[in-house]
PDB file of N, CA and C in Angstrom:
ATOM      1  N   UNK A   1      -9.788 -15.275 -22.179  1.00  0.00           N
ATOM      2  CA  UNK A   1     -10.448 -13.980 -22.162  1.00  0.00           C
ATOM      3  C   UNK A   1     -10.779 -13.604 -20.719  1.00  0.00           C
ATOM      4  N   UNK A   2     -10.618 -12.830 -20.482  1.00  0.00           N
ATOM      5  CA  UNK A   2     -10.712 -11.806 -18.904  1.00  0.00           C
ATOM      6  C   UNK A   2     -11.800 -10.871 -18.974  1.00  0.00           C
ATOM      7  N   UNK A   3     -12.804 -10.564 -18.166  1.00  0.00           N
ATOM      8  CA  UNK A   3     -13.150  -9.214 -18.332  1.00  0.00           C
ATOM      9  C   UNK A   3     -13.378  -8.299 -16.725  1.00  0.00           C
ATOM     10  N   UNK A   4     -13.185  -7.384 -17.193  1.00  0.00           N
ATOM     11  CA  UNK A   4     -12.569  -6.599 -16.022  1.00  0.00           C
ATOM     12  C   UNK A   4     -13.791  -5.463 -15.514  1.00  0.00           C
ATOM     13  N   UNK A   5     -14.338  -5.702 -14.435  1.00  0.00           N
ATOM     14  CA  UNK A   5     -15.449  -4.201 -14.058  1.00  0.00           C
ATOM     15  C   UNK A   5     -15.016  -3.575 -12.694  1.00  0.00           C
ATOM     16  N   UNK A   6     -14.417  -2.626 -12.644  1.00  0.00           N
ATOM     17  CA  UNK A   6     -14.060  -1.508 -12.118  1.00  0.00           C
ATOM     18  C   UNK A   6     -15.526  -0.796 -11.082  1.00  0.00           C
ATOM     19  N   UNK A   7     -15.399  -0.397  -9.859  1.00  0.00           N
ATOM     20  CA  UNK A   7     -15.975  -0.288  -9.003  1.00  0.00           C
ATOM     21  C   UNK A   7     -15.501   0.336  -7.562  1.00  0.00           C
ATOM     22  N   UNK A   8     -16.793   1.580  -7.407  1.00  0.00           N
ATOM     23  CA  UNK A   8     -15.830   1.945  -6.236  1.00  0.00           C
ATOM     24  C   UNK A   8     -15.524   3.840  -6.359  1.00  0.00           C
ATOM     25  N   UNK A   9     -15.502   4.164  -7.216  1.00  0.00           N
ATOM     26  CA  UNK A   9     -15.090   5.510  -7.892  1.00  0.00           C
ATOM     27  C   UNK A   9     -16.327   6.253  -7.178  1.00  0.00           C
ATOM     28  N   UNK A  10     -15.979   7.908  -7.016  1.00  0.00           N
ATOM     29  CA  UNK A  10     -17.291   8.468  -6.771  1.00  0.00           C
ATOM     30  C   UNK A  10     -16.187   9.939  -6.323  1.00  0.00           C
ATOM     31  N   UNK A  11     -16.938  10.805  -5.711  1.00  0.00           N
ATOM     32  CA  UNK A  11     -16.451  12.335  -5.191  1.00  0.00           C
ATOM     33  C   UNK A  11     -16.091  12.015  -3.241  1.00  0.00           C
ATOM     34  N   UNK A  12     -14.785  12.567  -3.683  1.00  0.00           N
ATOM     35  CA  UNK A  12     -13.964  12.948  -2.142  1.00  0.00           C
ATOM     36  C   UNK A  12     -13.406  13.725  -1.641  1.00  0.00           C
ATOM     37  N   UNK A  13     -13.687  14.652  -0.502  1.00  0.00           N
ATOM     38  CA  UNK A  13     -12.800  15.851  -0.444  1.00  0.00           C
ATOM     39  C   UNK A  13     -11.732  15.467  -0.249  1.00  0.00           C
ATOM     40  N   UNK A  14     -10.928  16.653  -0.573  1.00  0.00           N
ATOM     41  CA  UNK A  14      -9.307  16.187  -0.009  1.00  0.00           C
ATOM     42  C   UNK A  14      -8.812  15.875   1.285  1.00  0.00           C
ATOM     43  N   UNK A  15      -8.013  14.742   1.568  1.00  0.00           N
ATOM     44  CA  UNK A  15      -7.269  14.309   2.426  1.00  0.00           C
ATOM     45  C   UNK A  15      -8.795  13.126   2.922  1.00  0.00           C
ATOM     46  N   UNK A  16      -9.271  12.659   2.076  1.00  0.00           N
ATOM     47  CA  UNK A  16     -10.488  11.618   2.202  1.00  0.00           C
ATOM     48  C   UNK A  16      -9.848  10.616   1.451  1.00  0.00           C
ATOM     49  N   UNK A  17     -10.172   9.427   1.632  1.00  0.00           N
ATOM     50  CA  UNK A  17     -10.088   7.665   1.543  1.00  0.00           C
ATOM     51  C   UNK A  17     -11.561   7.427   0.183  1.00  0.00           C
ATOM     52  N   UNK A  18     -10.953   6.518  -0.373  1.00  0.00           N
ATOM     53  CA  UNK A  18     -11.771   5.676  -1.093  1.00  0.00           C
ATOM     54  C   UNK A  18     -11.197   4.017  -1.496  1.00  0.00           C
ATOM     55  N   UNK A  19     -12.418   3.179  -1.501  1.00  0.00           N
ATOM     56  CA  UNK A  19     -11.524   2.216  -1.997  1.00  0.00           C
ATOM     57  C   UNK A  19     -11.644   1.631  -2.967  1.00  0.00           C
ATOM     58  N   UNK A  20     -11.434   0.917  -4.773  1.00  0.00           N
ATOM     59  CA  UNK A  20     -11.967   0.657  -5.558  1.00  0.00           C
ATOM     60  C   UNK A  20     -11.225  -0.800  -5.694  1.00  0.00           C
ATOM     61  N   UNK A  21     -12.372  -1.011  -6.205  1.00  0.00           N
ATOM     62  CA  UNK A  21     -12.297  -2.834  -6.473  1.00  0.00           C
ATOM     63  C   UNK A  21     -12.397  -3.559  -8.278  1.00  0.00           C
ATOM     64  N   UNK A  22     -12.200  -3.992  -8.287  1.00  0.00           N
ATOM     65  CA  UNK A  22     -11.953  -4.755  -9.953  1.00  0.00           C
ATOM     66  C   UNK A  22     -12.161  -6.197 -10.202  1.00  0.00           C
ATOM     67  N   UNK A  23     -13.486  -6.179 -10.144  1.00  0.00           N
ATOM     68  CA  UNK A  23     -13.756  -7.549 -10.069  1.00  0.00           C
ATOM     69  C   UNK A  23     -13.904  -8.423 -11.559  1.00  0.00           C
ATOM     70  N   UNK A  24     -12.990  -9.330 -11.399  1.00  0.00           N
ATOM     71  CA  UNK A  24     -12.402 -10.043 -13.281  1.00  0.00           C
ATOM     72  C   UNK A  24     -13.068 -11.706 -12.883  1.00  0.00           C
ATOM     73  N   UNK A  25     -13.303 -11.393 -14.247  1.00  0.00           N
ATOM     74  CA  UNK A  25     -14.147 -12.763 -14.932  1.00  0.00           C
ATOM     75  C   UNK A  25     -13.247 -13.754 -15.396  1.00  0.00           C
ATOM     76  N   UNK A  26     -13.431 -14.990 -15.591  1.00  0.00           N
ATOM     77  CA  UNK A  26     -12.829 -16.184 -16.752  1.00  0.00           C
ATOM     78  C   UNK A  26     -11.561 -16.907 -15.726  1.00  0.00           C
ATOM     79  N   UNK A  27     -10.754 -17.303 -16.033  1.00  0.00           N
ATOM     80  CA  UNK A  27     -10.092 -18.225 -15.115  1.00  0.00           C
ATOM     81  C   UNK A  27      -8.630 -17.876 -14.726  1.00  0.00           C
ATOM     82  N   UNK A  28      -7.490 -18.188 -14.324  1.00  0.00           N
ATOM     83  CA  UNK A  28      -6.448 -17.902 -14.288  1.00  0.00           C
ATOM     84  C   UNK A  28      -6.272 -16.426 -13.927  1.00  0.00           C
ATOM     85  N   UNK A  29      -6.909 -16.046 -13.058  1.00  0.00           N
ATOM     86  CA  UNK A  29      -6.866 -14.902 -12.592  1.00  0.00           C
ATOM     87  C   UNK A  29      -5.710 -14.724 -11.295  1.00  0.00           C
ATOM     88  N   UNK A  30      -5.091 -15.466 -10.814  1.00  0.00           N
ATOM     89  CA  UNK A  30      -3.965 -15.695 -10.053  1.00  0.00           C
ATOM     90  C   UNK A  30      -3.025 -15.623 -10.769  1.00  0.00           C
ATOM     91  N   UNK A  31      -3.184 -15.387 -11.993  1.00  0.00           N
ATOM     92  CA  UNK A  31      -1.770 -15.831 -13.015  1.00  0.00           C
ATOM     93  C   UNK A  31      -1.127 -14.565 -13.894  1.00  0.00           C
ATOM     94  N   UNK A  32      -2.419 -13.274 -13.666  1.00  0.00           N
ATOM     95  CA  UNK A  32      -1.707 -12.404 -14.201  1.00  0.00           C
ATOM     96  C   UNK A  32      -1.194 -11.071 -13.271  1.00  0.00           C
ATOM     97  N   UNK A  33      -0.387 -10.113 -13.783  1.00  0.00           N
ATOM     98  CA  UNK A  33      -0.257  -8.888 -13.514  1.00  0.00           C
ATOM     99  C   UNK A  33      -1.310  -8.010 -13.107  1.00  0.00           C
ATOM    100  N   UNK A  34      -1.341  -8.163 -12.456  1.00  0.00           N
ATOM    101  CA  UNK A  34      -2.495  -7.029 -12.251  1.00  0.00           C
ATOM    102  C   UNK A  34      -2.252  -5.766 -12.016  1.00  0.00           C
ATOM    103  N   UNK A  35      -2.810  -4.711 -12.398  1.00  0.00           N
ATOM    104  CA  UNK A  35      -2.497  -3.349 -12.197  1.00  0.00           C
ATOM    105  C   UNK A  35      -3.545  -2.339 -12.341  1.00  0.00           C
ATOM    106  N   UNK A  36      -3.539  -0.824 -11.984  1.00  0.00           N
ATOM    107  CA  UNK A  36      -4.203  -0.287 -11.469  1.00  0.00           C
ATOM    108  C   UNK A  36      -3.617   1.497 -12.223  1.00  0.00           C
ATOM    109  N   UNK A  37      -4.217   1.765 -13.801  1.00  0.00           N
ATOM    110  CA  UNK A  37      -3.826   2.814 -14.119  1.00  0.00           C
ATOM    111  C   UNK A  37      -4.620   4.192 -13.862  1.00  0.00           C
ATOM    112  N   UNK A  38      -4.758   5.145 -14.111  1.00  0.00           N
ATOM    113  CA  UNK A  38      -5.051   6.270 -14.141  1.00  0.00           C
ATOM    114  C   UNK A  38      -5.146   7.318 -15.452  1.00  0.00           C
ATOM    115  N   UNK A  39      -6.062   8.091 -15.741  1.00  0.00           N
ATOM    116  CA  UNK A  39      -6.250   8.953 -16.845  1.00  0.00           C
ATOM    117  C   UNK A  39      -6.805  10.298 -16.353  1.00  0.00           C
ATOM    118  N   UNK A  40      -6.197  11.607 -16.576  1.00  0.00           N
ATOM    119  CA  UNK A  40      -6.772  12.598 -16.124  1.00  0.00           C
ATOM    120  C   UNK A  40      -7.072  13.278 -17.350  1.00  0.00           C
ATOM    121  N   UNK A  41      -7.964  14.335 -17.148  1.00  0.00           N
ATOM    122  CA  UNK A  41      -8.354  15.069 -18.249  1.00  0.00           C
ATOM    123  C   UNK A  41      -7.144  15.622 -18.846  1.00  0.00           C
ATOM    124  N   UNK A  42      -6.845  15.088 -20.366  1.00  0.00           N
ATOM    125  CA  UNK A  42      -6.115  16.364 -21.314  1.00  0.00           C
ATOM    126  C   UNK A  42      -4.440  15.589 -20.653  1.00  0.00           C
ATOM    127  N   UNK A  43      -4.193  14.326 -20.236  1.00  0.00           N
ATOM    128  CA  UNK A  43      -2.856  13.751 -20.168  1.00  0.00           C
ATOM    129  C   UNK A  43      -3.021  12.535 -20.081  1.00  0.00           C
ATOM    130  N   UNK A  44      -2.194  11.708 -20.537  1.00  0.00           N
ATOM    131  CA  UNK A  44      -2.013  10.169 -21.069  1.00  0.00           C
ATOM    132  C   UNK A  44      -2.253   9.421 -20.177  1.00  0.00           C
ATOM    133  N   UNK A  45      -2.931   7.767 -20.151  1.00  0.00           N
ATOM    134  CA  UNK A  45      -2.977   7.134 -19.024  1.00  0.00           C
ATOM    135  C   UNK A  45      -1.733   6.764 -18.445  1.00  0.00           C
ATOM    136  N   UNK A  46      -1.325   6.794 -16.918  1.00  0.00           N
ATOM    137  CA  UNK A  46      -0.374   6.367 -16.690  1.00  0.00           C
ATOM    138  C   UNK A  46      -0.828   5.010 -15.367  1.00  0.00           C
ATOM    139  N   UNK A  47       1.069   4.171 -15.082  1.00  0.00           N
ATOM    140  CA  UNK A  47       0.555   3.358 -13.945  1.00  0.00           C
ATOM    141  C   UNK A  47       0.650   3.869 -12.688  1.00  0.00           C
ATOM    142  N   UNK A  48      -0.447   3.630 -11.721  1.00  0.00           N
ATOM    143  CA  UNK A  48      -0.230   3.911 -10.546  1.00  0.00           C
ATOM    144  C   UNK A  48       0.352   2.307  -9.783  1.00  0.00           C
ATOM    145  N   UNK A  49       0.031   1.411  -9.589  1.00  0.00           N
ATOM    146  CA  UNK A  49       0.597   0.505  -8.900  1.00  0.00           C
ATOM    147  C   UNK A  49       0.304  -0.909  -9.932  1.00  0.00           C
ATOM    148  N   UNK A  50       0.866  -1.771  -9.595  1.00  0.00           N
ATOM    149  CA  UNK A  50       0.984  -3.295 -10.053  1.00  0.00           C
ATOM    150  C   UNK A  50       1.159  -3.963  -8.781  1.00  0.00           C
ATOM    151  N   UNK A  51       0.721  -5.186  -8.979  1.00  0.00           N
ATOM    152  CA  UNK A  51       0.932  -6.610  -7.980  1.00  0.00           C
ATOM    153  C   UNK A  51       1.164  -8.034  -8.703  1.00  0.00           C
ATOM    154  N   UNK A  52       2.112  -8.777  -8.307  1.00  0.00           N
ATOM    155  CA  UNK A  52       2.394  -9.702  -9.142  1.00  0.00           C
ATOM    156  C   UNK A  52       1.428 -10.896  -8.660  1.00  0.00           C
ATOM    157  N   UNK A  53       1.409 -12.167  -9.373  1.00  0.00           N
ATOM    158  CA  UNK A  53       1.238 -13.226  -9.110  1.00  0.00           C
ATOM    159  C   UNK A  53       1.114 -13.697  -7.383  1.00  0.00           C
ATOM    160  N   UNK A  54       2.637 -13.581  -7.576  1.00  0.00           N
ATOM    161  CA  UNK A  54       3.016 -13.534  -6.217  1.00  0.00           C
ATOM    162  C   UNK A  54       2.938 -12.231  -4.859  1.00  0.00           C
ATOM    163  N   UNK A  55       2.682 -11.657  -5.251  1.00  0.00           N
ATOM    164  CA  UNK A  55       2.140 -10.721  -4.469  1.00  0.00           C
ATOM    165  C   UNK A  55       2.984  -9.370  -3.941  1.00  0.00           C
ATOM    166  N   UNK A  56       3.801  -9.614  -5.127  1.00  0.00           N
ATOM    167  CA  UNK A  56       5.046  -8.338  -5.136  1.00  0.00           C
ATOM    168  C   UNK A  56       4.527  -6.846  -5.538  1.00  0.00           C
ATOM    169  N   UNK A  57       4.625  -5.823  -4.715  1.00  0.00           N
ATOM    170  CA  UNK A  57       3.845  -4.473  -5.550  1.00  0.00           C
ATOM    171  C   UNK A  57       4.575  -3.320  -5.686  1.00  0.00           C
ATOM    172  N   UNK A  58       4.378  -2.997  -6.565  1.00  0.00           N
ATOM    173  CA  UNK A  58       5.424  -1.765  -7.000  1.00  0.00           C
ATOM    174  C   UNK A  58       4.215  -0.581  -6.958  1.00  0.00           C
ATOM    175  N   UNK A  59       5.069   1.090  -7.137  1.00  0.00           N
ATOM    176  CA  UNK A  59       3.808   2.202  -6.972  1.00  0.00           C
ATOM    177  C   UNK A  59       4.451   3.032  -8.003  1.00  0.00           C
ATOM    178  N   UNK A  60       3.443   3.850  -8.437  1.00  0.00           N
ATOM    179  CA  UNK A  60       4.609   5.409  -9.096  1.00  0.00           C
ATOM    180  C   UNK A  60       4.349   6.128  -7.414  1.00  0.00           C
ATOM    181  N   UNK A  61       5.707   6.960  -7.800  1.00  0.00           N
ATOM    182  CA  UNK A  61       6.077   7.962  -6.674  1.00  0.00           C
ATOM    183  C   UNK A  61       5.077   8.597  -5.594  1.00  0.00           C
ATOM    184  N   UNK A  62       4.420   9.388  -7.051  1.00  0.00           N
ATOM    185  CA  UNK A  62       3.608  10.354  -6.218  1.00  0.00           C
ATOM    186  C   UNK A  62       2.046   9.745  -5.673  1.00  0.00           C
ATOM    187  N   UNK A  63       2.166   8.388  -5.733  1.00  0.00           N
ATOM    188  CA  UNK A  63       1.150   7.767  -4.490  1.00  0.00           C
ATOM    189  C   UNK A  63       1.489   7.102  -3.151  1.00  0.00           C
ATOM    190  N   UNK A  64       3.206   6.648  -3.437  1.00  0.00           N
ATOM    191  CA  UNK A  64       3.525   5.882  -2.329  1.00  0.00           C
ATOM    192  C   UNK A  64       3.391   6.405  -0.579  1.00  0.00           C
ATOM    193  N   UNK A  65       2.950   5.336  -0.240  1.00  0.00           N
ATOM    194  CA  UNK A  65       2.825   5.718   1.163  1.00  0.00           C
ATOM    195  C   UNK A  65       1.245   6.498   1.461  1.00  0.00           C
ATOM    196  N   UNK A  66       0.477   6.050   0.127  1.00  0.00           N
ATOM    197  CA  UNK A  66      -0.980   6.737   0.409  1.00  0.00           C
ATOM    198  C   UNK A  66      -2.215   5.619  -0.490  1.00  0.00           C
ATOM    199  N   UNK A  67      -1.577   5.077  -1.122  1.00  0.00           N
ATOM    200  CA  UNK A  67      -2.286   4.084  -1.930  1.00  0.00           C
ATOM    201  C   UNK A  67      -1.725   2.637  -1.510  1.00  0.00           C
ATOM    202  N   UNK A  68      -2.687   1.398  -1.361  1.00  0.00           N
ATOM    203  CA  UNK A  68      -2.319   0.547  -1.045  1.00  0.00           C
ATOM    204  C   UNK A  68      -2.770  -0.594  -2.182  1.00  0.00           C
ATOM    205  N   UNK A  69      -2.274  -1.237  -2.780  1.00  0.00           N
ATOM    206  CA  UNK A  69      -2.861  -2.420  -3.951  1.00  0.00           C
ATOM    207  C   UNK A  69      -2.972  -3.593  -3.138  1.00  0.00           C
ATOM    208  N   UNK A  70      -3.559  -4.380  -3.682  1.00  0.00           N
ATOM    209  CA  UNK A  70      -4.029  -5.856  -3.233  1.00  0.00           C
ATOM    210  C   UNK A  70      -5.074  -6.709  -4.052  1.00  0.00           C
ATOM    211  N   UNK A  71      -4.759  -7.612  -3.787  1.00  0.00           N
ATOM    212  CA  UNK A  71      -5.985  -8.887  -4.744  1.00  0.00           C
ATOM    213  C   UNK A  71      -5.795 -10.111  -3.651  1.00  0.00           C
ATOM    214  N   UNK A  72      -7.362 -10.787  -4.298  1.00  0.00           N
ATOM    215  CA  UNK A  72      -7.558 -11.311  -3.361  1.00  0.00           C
ATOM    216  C   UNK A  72      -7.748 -12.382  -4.354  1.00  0.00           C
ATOM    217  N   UNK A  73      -6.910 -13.406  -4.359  1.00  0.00           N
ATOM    218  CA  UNK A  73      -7.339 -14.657  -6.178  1.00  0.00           C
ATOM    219  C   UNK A  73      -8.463 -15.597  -5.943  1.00  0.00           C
ATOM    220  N   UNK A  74      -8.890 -15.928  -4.360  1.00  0.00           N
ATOM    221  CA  UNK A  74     -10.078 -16.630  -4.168  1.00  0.00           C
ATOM    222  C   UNK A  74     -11.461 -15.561  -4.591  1.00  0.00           C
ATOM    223  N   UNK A  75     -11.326 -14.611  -4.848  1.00  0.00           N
ATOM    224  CA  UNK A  75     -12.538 -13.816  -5.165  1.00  0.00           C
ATOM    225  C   UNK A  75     -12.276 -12.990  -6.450  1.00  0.00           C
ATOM    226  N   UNK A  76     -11.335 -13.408  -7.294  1.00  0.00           N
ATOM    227  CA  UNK A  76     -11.141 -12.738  -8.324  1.00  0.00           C
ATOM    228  C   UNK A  76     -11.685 -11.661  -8.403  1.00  0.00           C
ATOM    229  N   UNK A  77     -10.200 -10.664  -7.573  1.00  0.00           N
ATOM    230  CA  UNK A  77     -10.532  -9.884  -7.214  1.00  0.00           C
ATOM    231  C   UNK A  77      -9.623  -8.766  -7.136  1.00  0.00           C
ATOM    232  N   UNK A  78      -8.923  -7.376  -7.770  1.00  0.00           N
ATOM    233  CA  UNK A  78      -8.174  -6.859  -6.829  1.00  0.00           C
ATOM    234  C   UNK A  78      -8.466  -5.576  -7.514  1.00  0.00           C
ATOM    235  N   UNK A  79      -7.660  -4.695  -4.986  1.00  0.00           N
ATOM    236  CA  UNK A  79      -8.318  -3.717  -5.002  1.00  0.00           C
ATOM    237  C   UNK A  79      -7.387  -2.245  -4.777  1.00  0.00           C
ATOM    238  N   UNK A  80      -8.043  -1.411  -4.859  1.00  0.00           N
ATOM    239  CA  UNK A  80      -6.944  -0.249  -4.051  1.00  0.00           C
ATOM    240  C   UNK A  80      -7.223   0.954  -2.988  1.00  0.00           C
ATOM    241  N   UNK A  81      -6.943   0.554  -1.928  1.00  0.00           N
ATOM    242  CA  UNK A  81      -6.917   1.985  -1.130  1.00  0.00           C
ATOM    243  C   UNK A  81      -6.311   3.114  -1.319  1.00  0.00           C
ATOM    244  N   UNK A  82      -7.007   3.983  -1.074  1.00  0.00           N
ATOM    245  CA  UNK A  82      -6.633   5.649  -1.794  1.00  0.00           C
ATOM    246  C   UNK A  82      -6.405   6.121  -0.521  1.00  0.00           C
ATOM    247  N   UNK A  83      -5.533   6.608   0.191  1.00  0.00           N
ATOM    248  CA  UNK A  83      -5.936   7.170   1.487  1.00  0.00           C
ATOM    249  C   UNK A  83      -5.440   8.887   1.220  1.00  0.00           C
ATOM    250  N   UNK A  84      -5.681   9.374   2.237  1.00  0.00           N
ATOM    251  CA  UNK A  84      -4.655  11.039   1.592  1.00  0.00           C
ATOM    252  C   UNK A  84      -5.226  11.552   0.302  1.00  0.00           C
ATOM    253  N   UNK A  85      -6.374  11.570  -0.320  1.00  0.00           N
ATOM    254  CA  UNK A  85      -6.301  11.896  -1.381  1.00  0.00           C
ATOM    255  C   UNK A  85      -5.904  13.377  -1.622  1.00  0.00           C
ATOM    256  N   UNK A  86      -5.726  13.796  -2.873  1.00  0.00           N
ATOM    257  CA  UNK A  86      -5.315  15.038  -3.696  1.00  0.00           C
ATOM    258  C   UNK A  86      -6.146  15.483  -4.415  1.00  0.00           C
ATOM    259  N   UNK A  87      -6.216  16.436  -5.133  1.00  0.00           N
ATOM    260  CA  UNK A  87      -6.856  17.039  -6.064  1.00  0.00           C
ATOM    261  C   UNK A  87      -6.569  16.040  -7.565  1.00  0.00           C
ATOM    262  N   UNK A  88      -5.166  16.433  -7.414  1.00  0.00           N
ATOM    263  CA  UNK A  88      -4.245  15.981  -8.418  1.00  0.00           C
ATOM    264  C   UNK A  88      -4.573  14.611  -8.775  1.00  0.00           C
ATOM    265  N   UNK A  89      -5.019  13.565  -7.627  1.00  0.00           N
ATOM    266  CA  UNK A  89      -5.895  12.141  -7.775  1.00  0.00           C
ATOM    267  C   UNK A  89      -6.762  12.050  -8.503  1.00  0.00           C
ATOM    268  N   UNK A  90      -7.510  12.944  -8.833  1.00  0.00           N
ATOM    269  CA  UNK A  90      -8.680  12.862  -9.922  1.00  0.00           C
ATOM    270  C   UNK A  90      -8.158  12.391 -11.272  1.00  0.00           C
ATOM    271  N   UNK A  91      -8.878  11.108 -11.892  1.00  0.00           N
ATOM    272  CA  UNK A  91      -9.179  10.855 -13.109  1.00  0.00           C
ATOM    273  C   UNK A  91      -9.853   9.667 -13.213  1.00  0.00           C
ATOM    274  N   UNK A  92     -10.122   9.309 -14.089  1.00  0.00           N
ATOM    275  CA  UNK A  92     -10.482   8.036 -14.543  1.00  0.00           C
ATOM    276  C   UNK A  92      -9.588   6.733 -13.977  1.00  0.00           C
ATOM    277  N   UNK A  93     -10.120   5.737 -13.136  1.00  0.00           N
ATOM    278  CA  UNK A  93      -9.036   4.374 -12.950  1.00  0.00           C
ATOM    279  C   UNK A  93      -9.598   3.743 -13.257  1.00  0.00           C
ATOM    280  N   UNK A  94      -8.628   2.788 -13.979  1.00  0.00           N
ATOM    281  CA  UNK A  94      -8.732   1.854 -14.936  1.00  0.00           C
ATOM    282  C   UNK A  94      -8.127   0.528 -14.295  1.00  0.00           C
ATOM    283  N   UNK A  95      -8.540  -0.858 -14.352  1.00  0.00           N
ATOM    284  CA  UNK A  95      -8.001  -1.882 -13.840  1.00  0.00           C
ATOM    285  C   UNK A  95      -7.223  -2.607 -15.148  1.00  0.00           C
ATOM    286  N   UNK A  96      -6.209  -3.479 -15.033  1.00  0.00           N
ATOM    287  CA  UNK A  96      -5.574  -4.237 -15.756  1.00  0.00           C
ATOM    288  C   UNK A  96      -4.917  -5.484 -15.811  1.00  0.00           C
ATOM    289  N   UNK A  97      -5.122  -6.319 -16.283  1.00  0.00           N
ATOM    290  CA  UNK A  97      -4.750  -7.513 -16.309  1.00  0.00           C
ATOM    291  C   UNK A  97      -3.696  -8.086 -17.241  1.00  0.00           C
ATOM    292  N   UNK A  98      -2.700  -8.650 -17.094  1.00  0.00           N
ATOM    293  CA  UNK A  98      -1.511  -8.570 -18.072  1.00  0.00           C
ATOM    294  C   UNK A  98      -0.395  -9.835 -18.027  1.00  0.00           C
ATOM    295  N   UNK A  99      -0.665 -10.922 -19.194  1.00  0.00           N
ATOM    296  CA  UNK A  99      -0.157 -11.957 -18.950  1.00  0.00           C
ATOM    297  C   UNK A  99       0.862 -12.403 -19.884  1.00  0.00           C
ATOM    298  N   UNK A 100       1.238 -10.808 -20.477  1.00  0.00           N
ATOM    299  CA  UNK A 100       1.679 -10.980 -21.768  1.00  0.00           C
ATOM    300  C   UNK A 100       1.367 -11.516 -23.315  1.00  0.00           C
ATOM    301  N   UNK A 101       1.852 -10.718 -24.346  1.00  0.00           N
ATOM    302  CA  UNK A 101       1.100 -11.041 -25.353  1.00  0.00           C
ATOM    303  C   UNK A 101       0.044 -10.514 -25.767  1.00  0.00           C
ATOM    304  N   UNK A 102      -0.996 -11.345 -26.247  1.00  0.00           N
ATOM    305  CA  UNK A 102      -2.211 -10.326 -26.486  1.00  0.00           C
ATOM    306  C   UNK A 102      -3.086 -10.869 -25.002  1.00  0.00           C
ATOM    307  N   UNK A 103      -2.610 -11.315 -24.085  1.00  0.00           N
ATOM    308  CA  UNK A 103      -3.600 -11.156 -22.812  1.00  0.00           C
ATOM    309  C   UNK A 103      -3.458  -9.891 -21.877  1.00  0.00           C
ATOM    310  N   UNK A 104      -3.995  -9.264 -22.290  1.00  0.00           N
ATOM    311  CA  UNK A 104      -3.964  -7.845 -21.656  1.00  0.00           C
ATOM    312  C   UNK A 104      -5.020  -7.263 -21.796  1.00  0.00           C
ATOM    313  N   UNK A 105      -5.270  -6.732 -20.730  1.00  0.00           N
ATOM    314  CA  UNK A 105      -7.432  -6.269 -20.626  1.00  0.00           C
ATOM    315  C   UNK A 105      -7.110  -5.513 -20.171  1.00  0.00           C
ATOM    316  N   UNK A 106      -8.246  -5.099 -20.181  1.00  0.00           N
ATOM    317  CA  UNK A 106      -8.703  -3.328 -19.768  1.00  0.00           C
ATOM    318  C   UNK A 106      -9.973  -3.404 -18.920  1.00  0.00           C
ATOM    319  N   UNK A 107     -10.400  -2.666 -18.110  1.00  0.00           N
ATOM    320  CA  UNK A 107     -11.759  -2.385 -17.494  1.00  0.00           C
ATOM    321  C   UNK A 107     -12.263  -0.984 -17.910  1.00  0.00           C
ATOM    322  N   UNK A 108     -13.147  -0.527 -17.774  1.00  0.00           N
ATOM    323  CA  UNK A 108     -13.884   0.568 -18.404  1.00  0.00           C
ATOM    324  C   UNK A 108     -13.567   1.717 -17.814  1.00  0.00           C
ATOM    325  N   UNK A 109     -13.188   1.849 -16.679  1.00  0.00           N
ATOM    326  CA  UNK A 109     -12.742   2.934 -15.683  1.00  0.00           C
ATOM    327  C   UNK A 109     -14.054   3.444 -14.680  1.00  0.00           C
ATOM    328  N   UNK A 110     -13.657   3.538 -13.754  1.00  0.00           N
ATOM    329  CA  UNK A 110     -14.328   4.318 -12.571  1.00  0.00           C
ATOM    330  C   UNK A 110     -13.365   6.203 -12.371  1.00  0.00           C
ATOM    331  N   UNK A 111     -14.337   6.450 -12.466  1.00  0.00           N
ATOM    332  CA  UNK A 111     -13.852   7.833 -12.001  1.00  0.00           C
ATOM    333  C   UNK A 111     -14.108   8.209 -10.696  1.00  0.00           C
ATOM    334  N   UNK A 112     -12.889   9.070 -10.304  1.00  0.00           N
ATOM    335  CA  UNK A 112     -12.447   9.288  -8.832  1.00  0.00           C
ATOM    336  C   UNK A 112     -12.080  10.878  -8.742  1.00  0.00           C
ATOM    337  N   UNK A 113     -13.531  12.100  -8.209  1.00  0.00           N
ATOM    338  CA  UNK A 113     -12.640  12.778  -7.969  1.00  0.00           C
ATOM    339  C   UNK A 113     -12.856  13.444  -6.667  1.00  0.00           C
ATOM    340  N   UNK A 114     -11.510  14.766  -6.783  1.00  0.00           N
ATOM    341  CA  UNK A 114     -11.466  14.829  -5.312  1.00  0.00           C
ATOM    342  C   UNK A 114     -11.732  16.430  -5.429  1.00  0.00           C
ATOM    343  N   UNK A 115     -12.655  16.917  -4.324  1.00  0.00           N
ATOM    344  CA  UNK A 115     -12.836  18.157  -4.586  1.00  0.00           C
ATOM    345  C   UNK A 115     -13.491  18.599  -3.925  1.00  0.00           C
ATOM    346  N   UNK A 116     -13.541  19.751  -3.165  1.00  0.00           N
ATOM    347  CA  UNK A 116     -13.743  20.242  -1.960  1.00  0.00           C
ATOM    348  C   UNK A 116     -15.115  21.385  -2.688  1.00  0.00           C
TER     349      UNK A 116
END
């Protein structure tokens, strides 16, 4: 069992930085997927980035080159830089943990928005 608390969320004007953190409980926290979704008002959650085990990270499009993922497994821990933000950045982020199977968690979400 994992549990996941999300941290970090708050109001940013545009083209402002934030950074949110996801700090997970219980053990083997080096061992899963970690990832980093998004929910905006009135459209489905989607992924914004993942990091593997090993420390491989993938993005959707329309963050690359402005969002940065990372974890840190001695502090069970991982985080994301927002840099550049958008309007369009606003929603709910959600942290995730994913080891396949039924090990897959959720965090409660921090909300992030951006708005002048």
């Amino acid at each position: 069992q994992v549990q996941l608390v999300e941290s970090g969320g708050g109001l940013v004007q545009p083209g402002g930085s934030l950074r949110l953190s996801c700090a997970a409980s219980g053990s083997d926290f080096r061992m899963y997927l970690m990832g980093w979704y998004r929910q905006a008002p009135g459209k489905q959650r989607e992924l914004v980035a993942q990091i593997t085990s090993g420390g491989t990270t993938n993005y959707v499009h329309s963050v690359q080159g402005r969002f940065t993922i990372s974890r840190d497994n001695a502090k069970n821990t991982l985080y994301i830089q927002m840099n550049s933000l958008k309007p369009e950045d606003t929603a709910v982020y959600y942290c995730n943990a994913n080891r396949g199977g039924r090990e897959n968690y959720w965090g409660k979400g921090t909300l992030v928005t951006v708005s002048s």
